[in-house]
N, C-alpha and C. Protein backbone atom coordinates (compact mmCIF):
# COMPACT_ATOMS: atom_id res chain seq x y z
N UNK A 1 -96.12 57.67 80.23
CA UNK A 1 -97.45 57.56 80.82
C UNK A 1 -97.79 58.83 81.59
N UNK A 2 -98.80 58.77 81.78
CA UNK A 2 -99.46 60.15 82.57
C UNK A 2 -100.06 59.76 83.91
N UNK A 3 -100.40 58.54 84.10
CA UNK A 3 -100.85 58.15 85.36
C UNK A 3 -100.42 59.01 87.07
N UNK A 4 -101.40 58.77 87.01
CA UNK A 4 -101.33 59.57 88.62
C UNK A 4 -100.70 60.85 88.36
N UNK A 5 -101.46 62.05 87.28
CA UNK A 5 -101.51 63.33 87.02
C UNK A 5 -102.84 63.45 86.39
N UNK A 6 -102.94 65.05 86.53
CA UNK A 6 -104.25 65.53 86.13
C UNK A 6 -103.58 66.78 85.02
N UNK A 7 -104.20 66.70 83.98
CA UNK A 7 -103.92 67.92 82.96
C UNK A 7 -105.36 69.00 83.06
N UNK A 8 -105.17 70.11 83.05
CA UNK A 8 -105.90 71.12 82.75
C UNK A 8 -105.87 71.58 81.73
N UNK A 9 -107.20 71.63 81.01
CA UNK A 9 -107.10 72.16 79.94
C UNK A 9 -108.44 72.80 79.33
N UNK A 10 -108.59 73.85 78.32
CA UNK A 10 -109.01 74.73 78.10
C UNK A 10 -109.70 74.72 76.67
N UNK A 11 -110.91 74.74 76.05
CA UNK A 11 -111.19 74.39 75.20
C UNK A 11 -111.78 73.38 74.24
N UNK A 12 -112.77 72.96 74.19
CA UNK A 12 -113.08 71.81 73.57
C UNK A 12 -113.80 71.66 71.57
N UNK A 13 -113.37 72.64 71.90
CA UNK A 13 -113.80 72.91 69.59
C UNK A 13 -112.79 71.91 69.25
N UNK A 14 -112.82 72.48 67.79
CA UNK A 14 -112.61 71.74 66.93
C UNK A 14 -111.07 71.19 67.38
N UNK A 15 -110.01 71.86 67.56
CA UNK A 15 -108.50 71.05 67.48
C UNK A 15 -108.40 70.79 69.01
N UNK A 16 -109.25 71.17 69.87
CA UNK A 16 -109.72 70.97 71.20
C UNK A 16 -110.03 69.59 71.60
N UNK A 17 -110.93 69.07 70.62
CA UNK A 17 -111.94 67.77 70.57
C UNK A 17 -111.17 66.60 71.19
N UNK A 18 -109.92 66.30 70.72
CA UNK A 18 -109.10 65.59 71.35
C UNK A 18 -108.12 65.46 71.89
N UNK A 19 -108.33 66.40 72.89
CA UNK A 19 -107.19 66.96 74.00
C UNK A 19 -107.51 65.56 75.39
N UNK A 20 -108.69 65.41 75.66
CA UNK A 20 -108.96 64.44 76.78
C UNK A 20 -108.52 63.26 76.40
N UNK A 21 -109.24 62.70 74.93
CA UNK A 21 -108.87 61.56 74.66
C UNK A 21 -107.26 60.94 75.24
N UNK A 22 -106.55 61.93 74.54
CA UNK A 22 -104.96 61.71 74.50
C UNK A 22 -104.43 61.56 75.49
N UNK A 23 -104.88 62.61 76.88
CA UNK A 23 -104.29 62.29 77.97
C UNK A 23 -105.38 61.01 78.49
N UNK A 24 -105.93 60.65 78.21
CA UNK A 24 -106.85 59.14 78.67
C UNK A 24 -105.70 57.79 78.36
N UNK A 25 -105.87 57.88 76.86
CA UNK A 25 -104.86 57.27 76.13
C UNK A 25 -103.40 56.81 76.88
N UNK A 26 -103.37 57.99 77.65
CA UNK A 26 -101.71 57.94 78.34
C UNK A 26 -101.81 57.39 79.54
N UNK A 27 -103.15 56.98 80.24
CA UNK A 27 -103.62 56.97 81.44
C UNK A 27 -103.72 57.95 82.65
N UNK A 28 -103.50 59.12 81.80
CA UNK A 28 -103.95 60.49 82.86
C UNK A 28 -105.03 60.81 82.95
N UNK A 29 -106.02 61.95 84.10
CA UNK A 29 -106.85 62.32 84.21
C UNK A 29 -106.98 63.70 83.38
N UNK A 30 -108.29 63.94 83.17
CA UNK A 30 -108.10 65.51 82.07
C UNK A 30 -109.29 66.24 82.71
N UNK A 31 -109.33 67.17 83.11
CA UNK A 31 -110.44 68.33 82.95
C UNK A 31 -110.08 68.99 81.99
N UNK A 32 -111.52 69.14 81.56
CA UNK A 32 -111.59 70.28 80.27
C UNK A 32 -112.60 71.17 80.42
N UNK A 33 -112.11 72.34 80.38
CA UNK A 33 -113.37 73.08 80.39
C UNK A 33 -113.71 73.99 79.57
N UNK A 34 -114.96 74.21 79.20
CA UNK A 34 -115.78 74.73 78.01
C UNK A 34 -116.68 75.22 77.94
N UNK A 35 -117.16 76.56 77.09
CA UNK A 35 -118.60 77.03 77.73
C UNK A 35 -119.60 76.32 76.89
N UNK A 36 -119.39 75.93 75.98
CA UNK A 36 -120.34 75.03 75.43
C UNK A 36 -120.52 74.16 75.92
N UNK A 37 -121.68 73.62 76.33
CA UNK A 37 -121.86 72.53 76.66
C UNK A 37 -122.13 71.19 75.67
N UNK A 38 -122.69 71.79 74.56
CA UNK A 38 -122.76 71.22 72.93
C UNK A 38 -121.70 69.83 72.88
N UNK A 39 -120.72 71.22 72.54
CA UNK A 39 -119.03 70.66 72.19
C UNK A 39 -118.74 69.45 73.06
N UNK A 40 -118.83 69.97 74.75
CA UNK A 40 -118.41 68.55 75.14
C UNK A 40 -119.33 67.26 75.39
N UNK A 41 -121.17 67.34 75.04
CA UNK A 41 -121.58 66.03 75.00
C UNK A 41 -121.06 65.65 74.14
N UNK A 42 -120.97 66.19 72.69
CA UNK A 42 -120.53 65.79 71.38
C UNK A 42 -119.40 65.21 71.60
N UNK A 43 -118.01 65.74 72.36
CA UNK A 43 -117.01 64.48 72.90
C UNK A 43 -117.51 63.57 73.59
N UNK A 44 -118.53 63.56 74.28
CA UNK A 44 -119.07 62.00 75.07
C UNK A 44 -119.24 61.01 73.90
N UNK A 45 -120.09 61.79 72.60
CA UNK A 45 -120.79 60.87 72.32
C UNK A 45 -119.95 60.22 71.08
N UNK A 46 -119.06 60.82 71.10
CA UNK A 46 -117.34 60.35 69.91
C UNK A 46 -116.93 59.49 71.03
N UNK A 47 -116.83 58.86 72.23
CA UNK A 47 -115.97 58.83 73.11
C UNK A 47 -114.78 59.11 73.42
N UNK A 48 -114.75 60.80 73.06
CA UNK A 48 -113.44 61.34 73.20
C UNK A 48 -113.06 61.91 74.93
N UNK A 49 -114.71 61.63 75.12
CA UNK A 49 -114.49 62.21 76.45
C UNK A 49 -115.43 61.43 77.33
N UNK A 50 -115.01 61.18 78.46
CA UNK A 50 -115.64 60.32 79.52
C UNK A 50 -117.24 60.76 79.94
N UNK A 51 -116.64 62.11 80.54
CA UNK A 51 -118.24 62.63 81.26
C UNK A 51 -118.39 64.42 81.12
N UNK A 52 -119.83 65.19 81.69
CA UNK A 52 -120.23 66.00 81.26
C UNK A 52 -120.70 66.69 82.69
N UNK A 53 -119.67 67.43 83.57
CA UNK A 53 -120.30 68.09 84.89
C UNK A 53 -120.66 69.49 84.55
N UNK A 54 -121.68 70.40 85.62
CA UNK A 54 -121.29 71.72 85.49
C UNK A 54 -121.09 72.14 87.03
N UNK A 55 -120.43 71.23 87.37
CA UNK A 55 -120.03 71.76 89.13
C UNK A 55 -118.39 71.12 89.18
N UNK A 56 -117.91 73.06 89.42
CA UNK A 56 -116.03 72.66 89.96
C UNK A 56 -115.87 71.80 90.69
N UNK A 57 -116.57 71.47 92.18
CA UNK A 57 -116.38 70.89 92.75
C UNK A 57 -116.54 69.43 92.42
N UNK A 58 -117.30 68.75 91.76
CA UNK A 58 -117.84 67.81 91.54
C UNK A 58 -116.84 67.08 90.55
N UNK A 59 -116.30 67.50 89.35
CA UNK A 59 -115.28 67.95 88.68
C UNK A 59 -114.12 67.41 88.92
N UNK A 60 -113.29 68.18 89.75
CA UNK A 60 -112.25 68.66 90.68
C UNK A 60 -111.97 66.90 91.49
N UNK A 61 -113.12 66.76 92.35
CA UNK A 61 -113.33 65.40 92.62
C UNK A 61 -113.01 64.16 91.97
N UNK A 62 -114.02 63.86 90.87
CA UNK A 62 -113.98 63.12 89.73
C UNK A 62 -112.14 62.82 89.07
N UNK A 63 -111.52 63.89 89.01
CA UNK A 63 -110.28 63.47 88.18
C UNK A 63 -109.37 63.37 89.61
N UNK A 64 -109.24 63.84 90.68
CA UNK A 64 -108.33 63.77 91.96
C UNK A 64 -108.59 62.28 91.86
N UNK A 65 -109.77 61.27 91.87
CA UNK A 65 -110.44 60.07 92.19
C UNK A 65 -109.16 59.06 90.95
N UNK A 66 -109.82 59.48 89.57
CA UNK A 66 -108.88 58.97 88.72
C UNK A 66 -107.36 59.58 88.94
N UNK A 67 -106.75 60.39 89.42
CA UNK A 67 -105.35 60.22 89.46
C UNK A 67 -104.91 59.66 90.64
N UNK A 68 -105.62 59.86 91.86
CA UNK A 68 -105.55 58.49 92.87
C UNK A 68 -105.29 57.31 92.27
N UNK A 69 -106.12 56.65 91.44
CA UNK A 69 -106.23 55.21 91.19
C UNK A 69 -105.41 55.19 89.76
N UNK A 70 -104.92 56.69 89.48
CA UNK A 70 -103.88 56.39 88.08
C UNK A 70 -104.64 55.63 87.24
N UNK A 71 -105.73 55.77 87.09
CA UNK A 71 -106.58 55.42 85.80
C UNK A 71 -106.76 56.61 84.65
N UNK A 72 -106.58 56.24 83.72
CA UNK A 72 -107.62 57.60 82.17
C UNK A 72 -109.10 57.53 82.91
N UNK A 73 -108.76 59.04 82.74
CA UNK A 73 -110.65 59.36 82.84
C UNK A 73 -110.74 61.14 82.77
N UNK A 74 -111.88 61.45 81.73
CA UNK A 74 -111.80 62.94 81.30
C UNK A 74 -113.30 63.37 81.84
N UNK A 75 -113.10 64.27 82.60
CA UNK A 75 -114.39 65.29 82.64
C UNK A 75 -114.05 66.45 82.27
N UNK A 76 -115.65 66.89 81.34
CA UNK A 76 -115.77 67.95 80.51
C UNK A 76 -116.45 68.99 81.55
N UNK A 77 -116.14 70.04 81.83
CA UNK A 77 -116.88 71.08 82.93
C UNK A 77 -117.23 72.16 82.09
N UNK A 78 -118.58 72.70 81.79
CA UNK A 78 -119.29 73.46 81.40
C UNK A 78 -118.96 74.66 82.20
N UNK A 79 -117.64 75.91 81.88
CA UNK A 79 -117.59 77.04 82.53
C UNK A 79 -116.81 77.56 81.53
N UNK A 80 -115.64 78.70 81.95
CA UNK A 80 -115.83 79.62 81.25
C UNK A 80 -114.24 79.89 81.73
N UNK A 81 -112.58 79.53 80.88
CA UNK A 81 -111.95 79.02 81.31
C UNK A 81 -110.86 80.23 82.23
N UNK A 82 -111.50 82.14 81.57
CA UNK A 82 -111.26 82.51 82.03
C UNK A 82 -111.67 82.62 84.01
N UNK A 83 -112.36 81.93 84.43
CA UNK A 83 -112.80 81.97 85.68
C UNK A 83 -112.52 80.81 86.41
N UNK A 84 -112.38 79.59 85.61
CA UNK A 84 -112.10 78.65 86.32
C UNK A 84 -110.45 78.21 86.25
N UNK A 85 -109.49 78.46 85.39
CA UNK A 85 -108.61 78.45 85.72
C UNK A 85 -107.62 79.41 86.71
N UNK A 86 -108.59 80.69 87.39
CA UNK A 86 -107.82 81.29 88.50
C UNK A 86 -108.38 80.76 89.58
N UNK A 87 -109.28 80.15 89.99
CA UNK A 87 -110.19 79.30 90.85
C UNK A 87 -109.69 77.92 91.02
N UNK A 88 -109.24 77.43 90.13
CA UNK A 88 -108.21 76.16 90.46
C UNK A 88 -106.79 76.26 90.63
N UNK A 89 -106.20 77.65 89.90
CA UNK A 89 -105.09 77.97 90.73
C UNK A 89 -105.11 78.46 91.78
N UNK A 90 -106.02 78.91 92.28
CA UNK A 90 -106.09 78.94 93.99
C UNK A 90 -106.06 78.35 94.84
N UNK A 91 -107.13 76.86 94.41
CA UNK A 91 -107.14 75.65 95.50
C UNK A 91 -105.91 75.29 94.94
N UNK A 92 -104.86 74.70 93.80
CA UNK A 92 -103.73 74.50 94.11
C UNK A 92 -102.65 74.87 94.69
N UNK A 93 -102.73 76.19 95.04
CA UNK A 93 -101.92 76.91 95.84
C UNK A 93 -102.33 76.71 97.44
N UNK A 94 -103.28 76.19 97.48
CA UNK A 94 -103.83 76.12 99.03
C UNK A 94 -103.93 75.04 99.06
N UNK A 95 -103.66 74.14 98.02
CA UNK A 95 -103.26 72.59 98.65
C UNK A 95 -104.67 71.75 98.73
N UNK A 96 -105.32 72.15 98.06
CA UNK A 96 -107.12 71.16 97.77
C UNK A 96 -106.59 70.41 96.55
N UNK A 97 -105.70 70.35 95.53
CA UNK A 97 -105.71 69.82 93.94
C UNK A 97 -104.23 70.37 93.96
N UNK A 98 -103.75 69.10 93.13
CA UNK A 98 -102.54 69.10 92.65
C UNK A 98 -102.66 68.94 90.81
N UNK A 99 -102.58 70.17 90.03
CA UNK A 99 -102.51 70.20 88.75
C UNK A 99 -101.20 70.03 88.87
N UNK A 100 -100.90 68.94 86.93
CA UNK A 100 -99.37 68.49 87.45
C UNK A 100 -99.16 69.40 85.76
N UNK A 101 -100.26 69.23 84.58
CA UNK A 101 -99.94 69.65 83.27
C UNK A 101 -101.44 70.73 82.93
N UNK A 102 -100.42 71.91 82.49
CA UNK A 102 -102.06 72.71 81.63
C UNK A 102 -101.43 73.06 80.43
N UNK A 103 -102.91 72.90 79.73
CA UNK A 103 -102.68 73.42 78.43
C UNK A 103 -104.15 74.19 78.08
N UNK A 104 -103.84 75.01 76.76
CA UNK A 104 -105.15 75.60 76.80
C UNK A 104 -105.59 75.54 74.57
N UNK A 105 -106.57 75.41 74.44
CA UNK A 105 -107.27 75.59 72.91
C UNK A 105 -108.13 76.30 72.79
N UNK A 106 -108.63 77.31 73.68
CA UNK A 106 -110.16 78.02 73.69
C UNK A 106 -109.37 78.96 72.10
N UNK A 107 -110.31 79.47 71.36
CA UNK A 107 -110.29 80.08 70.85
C UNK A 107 -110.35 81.47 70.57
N UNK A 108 -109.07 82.25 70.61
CA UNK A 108 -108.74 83.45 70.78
C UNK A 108 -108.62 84.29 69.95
N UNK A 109 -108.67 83.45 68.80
CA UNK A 109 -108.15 84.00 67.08
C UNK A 109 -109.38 84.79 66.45
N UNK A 110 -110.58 84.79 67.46
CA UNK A 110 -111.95 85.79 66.55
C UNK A 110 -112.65 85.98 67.73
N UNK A 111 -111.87 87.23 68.40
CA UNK A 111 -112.51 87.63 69.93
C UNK A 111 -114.09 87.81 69.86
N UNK A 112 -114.60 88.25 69.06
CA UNK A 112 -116.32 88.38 69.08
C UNK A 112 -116.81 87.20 68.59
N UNK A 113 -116.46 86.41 68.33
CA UNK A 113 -117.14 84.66 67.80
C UNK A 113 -116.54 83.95 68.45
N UNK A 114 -115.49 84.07 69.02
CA UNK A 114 -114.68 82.69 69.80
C UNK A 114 -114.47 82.47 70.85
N UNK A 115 -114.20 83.53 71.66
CA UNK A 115 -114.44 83.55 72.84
C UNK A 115 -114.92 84.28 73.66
N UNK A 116 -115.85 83.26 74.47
CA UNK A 116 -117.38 83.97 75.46
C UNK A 116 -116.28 84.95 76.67
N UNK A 117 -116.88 86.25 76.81
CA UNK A 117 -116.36 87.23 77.65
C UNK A 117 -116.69 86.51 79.63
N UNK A 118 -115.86 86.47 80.04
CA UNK A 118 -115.78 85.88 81.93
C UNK A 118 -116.95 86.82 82.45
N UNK A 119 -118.01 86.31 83.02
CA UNK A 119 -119.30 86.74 83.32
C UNK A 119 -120.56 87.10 82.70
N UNK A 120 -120.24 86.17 81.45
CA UNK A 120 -121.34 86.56 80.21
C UNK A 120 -122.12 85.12 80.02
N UNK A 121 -123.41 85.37 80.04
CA UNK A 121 -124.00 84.04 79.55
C UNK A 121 -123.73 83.89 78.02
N UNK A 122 -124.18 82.63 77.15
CA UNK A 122 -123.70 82.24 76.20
C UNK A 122 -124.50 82.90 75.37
N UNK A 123 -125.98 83.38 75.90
CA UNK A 123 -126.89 83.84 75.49
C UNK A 123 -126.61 85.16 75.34
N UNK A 124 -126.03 85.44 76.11
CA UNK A 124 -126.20 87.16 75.95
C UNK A 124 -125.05 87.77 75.10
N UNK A 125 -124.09 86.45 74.82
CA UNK A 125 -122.82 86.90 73.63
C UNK A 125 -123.52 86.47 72.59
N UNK A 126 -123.87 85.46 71.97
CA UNK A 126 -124.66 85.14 70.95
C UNK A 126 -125.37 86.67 70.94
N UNK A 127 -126.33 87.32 71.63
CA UNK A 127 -127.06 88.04 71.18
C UNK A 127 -125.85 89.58 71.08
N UNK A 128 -124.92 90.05 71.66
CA UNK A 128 -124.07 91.17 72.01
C UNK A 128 -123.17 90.90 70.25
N UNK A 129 -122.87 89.44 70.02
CA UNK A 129 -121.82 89.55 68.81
C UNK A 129 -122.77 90.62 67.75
N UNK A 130 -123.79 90.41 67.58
CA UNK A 130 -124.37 91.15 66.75
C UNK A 130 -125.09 92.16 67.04
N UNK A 131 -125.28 92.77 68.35
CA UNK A 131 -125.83 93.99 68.67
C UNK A 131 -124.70 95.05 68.73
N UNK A 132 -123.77 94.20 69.52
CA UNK A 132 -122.30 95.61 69.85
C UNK A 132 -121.09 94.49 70.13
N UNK A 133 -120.50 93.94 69.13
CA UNK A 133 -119.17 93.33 68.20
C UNK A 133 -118.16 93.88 68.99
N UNK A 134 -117.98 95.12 69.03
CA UNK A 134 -116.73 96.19 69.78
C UNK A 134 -116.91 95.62 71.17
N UNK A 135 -117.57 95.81 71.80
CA UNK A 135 -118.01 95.41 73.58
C UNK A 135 -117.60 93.95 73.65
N UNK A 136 -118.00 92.97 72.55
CA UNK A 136 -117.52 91.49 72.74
C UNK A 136 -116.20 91.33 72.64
N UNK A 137 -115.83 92.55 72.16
CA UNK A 137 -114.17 92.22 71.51
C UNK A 137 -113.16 92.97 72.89
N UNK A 138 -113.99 94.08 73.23
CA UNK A 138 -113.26 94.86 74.60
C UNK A 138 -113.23 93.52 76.12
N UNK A 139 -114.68 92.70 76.02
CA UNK A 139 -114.76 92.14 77.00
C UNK A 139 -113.94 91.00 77.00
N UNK A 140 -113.88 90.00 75.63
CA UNK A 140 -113.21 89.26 75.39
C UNK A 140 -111.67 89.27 75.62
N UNK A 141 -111.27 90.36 75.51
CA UNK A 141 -109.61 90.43 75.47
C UNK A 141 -109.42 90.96 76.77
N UNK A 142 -110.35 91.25 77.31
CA UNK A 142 -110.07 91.55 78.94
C UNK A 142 -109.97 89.71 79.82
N UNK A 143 -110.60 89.08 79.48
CA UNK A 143 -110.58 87.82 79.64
C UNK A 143 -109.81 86.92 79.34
N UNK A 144 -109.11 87.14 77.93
CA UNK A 144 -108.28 86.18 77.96
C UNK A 144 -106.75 86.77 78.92
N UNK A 145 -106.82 88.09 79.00
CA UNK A 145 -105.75 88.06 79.87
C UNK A 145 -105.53 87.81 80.98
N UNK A 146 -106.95 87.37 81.90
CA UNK A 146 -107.35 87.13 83.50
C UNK A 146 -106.77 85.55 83.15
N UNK A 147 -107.49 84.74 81.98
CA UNK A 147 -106.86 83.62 81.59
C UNK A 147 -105.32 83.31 81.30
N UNK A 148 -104.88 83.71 80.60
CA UNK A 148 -103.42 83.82 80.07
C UNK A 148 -102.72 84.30 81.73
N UNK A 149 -103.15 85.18 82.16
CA UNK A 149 -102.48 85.17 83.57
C UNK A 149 -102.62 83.89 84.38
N UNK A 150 -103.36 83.61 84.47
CA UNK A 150 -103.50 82.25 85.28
C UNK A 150 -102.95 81.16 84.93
N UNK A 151 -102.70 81.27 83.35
CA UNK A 151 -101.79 79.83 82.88
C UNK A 151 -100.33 80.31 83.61
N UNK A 152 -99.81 81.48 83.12
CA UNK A 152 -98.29 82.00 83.51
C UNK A 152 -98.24 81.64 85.30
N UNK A 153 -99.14 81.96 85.98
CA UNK A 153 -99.10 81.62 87.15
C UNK A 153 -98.84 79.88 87.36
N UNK A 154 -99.77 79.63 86.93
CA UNK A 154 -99.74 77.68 86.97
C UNK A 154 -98.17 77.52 86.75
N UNK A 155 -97.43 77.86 85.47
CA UNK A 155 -96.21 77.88 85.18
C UNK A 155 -95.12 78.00 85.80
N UNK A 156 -95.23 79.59 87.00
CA UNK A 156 -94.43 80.11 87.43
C UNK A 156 -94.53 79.41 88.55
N UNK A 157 -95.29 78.55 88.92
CA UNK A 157 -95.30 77.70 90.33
C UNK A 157 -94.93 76.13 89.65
N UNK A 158 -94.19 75.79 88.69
CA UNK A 158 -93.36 74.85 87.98
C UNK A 158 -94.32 74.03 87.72
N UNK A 159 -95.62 74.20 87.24
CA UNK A 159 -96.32 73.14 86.43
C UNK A 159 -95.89 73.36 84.63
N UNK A 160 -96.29 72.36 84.02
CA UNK A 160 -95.82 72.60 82.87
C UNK A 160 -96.62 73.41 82.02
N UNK A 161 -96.91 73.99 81.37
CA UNK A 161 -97.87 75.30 80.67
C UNK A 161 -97.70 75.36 79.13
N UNK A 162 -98.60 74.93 78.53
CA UNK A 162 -98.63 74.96 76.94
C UNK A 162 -100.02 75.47 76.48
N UNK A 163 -99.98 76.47 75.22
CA UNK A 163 -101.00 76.82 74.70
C UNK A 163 -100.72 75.86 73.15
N UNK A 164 -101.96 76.47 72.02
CA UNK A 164 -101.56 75.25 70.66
C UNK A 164 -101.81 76.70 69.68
N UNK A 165 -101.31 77.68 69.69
CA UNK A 165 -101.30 78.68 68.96
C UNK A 165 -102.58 79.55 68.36
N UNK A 166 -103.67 79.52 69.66
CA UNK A 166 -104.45 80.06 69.19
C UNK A 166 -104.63 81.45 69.29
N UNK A 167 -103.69 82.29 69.45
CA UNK A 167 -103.37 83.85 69.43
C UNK A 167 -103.79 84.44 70.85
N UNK A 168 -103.98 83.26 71.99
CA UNK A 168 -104.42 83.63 73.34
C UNK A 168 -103.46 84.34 74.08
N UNK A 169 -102.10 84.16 74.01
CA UNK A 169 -101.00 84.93 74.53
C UNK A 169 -100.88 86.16 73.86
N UNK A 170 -100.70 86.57 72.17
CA UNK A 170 -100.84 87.62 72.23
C UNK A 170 -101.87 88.50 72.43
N UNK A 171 -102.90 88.31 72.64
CA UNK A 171 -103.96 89.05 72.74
C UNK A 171 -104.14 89.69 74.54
N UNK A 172 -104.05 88.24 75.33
CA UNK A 172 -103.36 88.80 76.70
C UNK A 172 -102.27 89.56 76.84
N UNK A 173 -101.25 89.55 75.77
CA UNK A 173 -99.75 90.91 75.97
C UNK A 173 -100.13 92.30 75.43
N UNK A 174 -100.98 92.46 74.17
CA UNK A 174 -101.52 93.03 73.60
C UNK A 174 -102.69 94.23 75.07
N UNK A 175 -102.91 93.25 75.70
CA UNK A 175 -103.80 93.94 76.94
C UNK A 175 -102.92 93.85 78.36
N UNK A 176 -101.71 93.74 78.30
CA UNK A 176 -101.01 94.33 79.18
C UNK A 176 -100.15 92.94 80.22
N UNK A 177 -100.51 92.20 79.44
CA UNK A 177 -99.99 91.00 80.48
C UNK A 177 -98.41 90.54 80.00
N UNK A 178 -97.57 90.45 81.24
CA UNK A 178 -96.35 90.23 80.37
C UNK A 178 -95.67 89.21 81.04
N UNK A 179 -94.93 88.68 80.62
CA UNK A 179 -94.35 86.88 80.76
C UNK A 179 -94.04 86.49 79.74
């Protein structure tokens, strides 16, 4: 069982889709976070996923509430996982949230289509993949390593840390990150 833990996790596409479900299933709490916001009503409306915030805090709340009461319950947070997973390893280090499991699925395997660059609207990569491809791909891999650092951190402070092979680690070693 998973009860009375919270998993972090990263990604909600396609092999993403049912990452919440599962830890629900187990009776754990799940944040997921995603820049689409698409992707995760579309898990509401599969009921793969409980609910649909775009506030950390609000979020953050919501699953502390369900691992209090050791109930399943998944919120989907509309952000951007390079930013919010060093932002929740912070309040866990300062003792606001206790992450007990992370894992991550964002998609790393087609840096200019897959994953949105940390400080980019969705809009302005949609429009950059096809104006300047190179810049999405420089910004992108600068990001997943701010990300990929932050999982190794979660790790190195003995939470458990799993990616599902979406080329996010090498692309963070590839840009200098090592662990």
């Amino acid at each position: 069982t998973l009860a009375g833990t919270i998993t972090l996790t990263g990604g909600c596409g396609g092999m993403g889709g049912a990452q919440p479900l599962a830890v629900t299933l187990n009776d754990g709490a799940c944040l997921i976070v995603d820049v689409d916001e698409t992707r995760l009503q579309r898990r509401v409306g599969k009921r793969y996923l409980d609910e649909v915030v775009t506030d950390l805090d609000e979020a953050l709340a919501k699953v502390q509430l369900a691992k209090d009461e050791k109930r399943g319950w998944s919120v989907g947070l509309v952000g951007n996982a390079a930013e919010v997973f060093p932002e929740i390893l912070r309040r866990h280090r300062a003792g606001e949230i206790t992450i007990d499991i992370v894992t991550d699925q964002t998609s790393a395997h087609d840096l200019v289509n897959g994953y949105l660059p940390q400080g980019w609207t969705v809009a302005e990569w949609e429009d950059r993949r096809v104006s300047d491809p190179a810049a999405v791909e420089a910004a992108a891999r600068a990001s997943c390593a701010v990300h990929v650092q932050a999982m190794l951190d979660f790790q190195a402070a003995g939470i458990p840390t799993t990616d599902y092979g979406n080329n996010i680690r090498q692309v963070a070693f590839d840009a200098g990150v090592k662990n």
